[in-house]
Protein backbone atom coordinates (compact mmCIF):
# COMPACT_ATOMS: atom_id res chain seq x y z
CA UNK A 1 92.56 64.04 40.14
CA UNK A 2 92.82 67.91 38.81
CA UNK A 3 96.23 69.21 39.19
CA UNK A 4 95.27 72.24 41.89
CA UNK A 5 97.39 75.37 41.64
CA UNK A 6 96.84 78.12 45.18
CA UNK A 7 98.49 81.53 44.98
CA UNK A 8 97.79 84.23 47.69
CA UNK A 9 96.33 87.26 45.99
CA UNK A 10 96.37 90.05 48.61
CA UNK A 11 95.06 90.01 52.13
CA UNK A 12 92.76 86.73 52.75
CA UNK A 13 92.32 86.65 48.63
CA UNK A 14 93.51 83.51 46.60
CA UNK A 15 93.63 83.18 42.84
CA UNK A 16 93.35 79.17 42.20
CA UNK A 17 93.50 77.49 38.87
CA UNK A 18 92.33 74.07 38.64
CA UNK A 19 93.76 71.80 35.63
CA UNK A 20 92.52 68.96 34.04
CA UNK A 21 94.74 65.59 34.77
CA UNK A 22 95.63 65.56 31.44
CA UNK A 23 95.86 68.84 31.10
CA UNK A 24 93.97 69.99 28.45
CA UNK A 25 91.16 72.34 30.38
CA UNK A 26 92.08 74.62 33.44
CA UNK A 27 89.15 76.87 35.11
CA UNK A 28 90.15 79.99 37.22
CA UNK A 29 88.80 80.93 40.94
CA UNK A 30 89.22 83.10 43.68
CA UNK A 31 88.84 82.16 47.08
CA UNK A 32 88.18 84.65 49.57
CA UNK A 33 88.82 84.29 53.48
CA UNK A 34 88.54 86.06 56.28
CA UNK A 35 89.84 86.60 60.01
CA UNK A 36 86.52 86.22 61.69
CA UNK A 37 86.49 82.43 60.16
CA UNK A 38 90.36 82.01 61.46
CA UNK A 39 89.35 82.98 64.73
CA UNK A 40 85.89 80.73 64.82
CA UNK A 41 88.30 77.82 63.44
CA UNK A 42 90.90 78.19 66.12
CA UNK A 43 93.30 78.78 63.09
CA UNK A 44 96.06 82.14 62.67
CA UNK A 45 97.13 83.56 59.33
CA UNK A 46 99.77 80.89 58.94
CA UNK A 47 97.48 78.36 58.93
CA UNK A 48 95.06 79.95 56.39
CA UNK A 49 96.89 79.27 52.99
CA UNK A 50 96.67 75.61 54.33
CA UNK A 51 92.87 75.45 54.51
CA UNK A 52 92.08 77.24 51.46
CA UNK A 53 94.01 74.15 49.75
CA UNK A 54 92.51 71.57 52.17
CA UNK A 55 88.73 73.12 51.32
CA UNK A 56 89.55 73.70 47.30
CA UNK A 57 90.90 69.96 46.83
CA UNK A 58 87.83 69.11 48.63
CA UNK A 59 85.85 71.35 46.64
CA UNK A 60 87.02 69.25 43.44
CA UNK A 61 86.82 66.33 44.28
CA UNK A 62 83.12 66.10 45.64
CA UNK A 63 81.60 68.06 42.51
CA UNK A 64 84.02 66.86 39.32
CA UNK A 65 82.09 63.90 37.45
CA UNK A 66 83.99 61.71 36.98
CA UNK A 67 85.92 62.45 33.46
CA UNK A 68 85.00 65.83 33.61
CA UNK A 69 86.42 69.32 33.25
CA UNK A 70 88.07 70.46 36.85
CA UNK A 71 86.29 72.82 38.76
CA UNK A 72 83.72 73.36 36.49
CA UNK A 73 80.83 73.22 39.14
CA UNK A 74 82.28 75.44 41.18
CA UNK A 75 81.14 79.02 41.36
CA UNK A 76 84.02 81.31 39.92
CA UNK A 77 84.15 83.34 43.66
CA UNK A 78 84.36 80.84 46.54
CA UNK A 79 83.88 82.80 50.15
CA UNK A 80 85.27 80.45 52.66
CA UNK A 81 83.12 82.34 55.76
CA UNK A 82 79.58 81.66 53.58
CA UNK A 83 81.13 78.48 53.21
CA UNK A 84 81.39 77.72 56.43
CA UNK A 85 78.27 79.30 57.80
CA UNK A 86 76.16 76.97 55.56
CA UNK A 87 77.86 74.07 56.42
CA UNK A 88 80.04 74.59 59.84
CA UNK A 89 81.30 71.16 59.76
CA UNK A 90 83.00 70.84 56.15
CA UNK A 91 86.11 73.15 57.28
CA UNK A 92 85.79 72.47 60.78
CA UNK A 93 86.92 68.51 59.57
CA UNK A 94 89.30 69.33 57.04
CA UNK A 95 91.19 71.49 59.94
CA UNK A 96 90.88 68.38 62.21
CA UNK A 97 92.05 65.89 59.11
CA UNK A 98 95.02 68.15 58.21
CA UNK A 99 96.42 69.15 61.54
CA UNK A 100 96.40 72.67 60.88
């Protein structure tokens, strides 16, 4: 799998850099978050570095083919809260499957 690198980048803002397995290829993202999603996922501010990672590795791994560049298919902005309104169930799993 891509080698996933998270860095908070000011208030509910991530930069994340996904890398190749060999290493070769690395795309860039942000990731942007928000309280109102927190609060509908039960989840404080501690907890919210933890789900960006949870929904970026899943993220890569459901839209990388198989051999491919990292991340490529993913749009270069990724809003958690539109995220989560078009599919309510993705993040409200991964906080269930992480114990966050």
């Amino acid at each position: 799998m891509s080698h996933l690198d998270v860095r908070a980048d000011g208030t509910h803002r991530y930069a994340a850099t996904t890398t190749s397995p060999d290493g070769t290829g690395s795309v860039e993202h942000t990731v942007l978050s928000d309280p109102d999603l927190l609060a509908d996922l039960g989840l404080g501010p501690v907890e919210e570095p933890l789900l960006v990672r949870r929904a970026l590795e899943q993220l890569v791994r459901s839209t990388q083919p198989r051999g491919g560049e990292p991340g490529t298919a993913l749009p270069p902005v990724i809003d958690l809260a539109r995220l989560h309104a078009e599919d309510p169930d993705l993040l409200r799993n991964l906080t269930l499957r992480t114990a966050l």
